[in-house]
C-alpha atoms as a PDB file:
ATOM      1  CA  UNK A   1      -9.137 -15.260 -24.796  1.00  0.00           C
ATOM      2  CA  UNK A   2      -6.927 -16.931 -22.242  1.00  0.00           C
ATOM      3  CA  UNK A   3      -3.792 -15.221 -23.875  1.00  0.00           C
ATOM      4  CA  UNK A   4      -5.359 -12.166 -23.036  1.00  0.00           C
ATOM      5  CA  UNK A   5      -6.705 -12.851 -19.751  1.00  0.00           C
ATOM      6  CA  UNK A   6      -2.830 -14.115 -18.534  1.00  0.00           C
ATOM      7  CA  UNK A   7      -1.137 -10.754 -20.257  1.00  0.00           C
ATOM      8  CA  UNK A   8      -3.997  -8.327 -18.169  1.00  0.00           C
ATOM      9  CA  UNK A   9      -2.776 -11.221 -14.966  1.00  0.00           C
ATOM     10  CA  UNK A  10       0.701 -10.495 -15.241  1.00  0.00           C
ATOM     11  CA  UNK A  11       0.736  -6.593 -16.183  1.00  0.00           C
ATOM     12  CA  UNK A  12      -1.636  -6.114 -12.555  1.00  0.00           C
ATOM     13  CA  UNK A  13       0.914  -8.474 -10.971  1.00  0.00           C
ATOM     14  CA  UNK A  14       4.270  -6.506 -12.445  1.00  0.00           C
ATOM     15  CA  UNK A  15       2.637  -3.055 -11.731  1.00  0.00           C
ATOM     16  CA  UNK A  16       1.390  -4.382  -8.024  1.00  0.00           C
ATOM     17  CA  UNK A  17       4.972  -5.299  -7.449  1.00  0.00           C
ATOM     18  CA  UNK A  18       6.511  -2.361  -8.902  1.00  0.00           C
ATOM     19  CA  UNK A  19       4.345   0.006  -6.782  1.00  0.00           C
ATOM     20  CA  UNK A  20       5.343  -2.120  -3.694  1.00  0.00           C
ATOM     21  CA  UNK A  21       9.049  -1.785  -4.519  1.00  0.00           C
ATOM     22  CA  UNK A  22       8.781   2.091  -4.679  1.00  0.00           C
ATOM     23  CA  UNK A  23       6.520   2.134  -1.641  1.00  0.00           C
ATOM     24  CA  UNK A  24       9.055  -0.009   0.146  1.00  0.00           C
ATOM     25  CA  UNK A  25      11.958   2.875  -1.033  1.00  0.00           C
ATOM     26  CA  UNK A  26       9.644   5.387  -0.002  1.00  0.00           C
ATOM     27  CA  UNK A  27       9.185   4.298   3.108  1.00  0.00           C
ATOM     28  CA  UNK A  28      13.052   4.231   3.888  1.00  0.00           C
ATOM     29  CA  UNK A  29      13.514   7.473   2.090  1.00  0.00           C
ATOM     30  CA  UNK A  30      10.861   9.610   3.571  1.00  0.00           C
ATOM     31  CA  UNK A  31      11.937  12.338   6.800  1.00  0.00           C
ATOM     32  CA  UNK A  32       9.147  11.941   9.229  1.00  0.00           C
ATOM     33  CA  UNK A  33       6.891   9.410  10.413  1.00  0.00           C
ATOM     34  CA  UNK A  34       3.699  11.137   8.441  1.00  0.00           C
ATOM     35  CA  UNK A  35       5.398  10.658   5.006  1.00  0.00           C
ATOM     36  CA  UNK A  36       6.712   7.394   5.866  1.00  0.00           C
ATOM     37  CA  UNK A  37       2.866   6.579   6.801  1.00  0.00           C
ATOM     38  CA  UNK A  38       1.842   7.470   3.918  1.00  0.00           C
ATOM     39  CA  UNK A  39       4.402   5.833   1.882  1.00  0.00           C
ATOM     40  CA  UNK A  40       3.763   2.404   3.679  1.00  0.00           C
ATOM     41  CA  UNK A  41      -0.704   3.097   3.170  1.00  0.00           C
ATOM     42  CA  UNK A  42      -0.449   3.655  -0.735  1.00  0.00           C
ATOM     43  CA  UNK A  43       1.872   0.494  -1.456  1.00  0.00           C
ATOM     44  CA  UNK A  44      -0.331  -1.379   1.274  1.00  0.00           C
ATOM     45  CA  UNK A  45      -3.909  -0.768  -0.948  1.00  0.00           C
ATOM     46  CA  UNK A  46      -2.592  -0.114  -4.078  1.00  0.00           C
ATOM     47  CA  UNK A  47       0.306  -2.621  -4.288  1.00  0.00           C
ATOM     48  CA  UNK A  48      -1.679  -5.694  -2.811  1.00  0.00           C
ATOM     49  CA  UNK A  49      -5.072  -4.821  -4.462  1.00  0.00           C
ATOM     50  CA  UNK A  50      -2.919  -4.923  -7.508  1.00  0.00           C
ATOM     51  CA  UNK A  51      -1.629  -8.459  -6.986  1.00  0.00           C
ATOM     52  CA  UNK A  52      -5.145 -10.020  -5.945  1.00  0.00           C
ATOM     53  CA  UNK A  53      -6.603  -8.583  -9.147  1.00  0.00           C
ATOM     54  CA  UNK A  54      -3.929 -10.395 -11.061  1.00  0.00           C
ATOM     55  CA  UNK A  55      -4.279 -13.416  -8.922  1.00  0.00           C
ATOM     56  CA  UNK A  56      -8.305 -13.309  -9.331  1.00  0.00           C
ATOM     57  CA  UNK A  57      -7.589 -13.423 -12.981  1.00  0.00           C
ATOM     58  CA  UNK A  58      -5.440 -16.350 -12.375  1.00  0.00           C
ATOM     59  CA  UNK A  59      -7.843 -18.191 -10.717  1.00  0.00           C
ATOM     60  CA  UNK A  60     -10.522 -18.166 -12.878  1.00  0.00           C
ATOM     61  CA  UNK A  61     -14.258 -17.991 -11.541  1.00  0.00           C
ATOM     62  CA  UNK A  62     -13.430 -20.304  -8.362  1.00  0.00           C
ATOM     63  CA  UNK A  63     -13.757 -19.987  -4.998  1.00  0.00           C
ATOM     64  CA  UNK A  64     -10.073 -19.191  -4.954  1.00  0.00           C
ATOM     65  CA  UNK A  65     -11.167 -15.974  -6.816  1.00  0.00           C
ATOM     66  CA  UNK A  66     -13.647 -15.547  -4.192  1.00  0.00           C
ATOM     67  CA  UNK A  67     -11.317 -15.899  -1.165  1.00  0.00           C
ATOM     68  CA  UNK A  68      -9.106 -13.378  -3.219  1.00  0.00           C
ATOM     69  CA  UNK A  69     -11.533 -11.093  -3.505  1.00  0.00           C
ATOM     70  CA  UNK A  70     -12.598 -11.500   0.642  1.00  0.00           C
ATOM     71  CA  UNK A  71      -9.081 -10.596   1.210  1.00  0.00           C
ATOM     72  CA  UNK A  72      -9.062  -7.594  -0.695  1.00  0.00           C
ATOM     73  CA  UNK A  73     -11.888  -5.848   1.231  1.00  0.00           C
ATOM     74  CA  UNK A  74     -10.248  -6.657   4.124  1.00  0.00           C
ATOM     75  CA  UNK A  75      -7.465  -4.786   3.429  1.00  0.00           C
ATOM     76  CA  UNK A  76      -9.656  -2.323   2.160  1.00  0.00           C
ATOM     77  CA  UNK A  77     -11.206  -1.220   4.730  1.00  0.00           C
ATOM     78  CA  UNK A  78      -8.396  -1.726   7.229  1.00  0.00           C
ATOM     79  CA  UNK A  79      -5.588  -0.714   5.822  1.00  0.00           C
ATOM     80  CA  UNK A  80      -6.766   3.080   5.711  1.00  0.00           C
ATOM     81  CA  UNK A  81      -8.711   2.412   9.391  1.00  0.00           C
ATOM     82  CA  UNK A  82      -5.278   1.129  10.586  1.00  0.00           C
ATOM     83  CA  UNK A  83      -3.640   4.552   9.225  1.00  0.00           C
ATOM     84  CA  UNK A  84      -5.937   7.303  10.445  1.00  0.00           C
ATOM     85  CA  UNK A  85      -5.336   5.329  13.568  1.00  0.00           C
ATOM     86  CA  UNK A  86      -1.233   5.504  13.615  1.00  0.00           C
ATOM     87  CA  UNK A  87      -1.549   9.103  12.755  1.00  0.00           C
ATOM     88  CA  UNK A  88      -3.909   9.766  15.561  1.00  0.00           C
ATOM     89  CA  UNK A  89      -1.890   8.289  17.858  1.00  0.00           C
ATOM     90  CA  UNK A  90       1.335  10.294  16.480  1.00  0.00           C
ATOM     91  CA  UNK A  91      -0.398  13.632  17.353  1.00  0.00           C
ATOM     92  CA  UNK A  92      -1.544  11.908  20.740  1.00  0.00           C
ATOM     93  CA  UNK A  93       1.847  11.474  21.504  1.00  0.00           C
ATOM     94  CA  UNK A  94       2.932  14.818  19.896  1.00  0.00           C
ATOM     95  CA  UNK A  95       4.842  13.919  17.190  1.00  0.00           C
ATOM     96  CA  UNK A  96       4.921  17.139  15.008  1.00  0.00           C
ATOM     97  CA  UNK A  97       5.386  16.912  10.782  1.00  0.00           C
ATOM     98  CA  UNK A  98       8.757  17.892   9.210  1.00  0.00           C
ATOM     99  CA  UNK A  99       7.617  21.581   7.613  1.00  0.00           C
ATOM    100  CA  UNK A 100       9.199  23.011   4.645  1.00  0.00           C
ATOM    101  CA  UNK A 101      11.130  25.482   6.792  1.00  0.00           C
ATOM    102  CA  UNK A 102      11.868  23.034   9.538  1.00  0.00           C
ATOM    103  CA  UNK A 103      14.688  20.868   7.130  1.00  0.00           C
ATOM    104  CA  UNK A 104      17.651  22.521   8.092  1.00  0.00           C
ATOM    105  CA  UNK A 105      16.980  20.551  11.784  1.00  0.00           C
ATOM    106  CA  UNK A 106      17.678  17.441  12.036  1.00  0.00           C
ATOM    107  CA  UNK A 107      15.219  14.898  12.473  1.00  0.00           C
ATOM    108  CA  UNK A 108      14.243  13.253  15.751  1.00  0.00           C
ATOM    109  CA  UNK A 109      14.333   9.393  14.961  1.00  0.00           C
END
């Protein structure tokens, strides 16, 4: 059972890094700031929840497992909270999304 129990631990581990890799590329790659947002929310709650599964199998039912787990509601709930709120501040400040038919312009960085 603890074969089995390390394998699921390290393929949530290798996937969470993997998707925080591509998020990271994403995140350089993307045009505008919305897609680049975006990039940087799905590797944030995906990624990381990821990697504290695989490190709450680690653990073991401890209070290590619990602190894990703590941690991973926190980001949660904040980690989308802390994205509606850069996007709300983008259109507060009028930063407009890169359109389909807007490419052929340069981007303002």
């Amino acid at each position: 059972m603890s074969v089995l129990i390390d394998i699921a631990s390290w393929v949530c581990l290798v996937a969470g890094g993997i998707f925080c890799v591509i998020g990271t590329v994403g995140l350089l790659r993307m045009p505008d700031f919305y897609t680049r947002m975006h990039a940087a929310s799905v590797t944030d709650t995906l990624g990381a929840g990821l990697m504290l599964i695989g490190l709450v199998l680690q653990a073991g039912p401890t209070l290590v497992a619990v602190k894990l787990l703590i941690i991973g509601l926190l980001i949660f709930f904040t980690s989308p909270t802390a994205t509606h709120a850069l996007a709300k501040a983008g259109l507060t400040r009028g930063v407009k999304p890169l359109l389909a038919e807007d490419r052929s312009q340069p981007s303002k960085r």
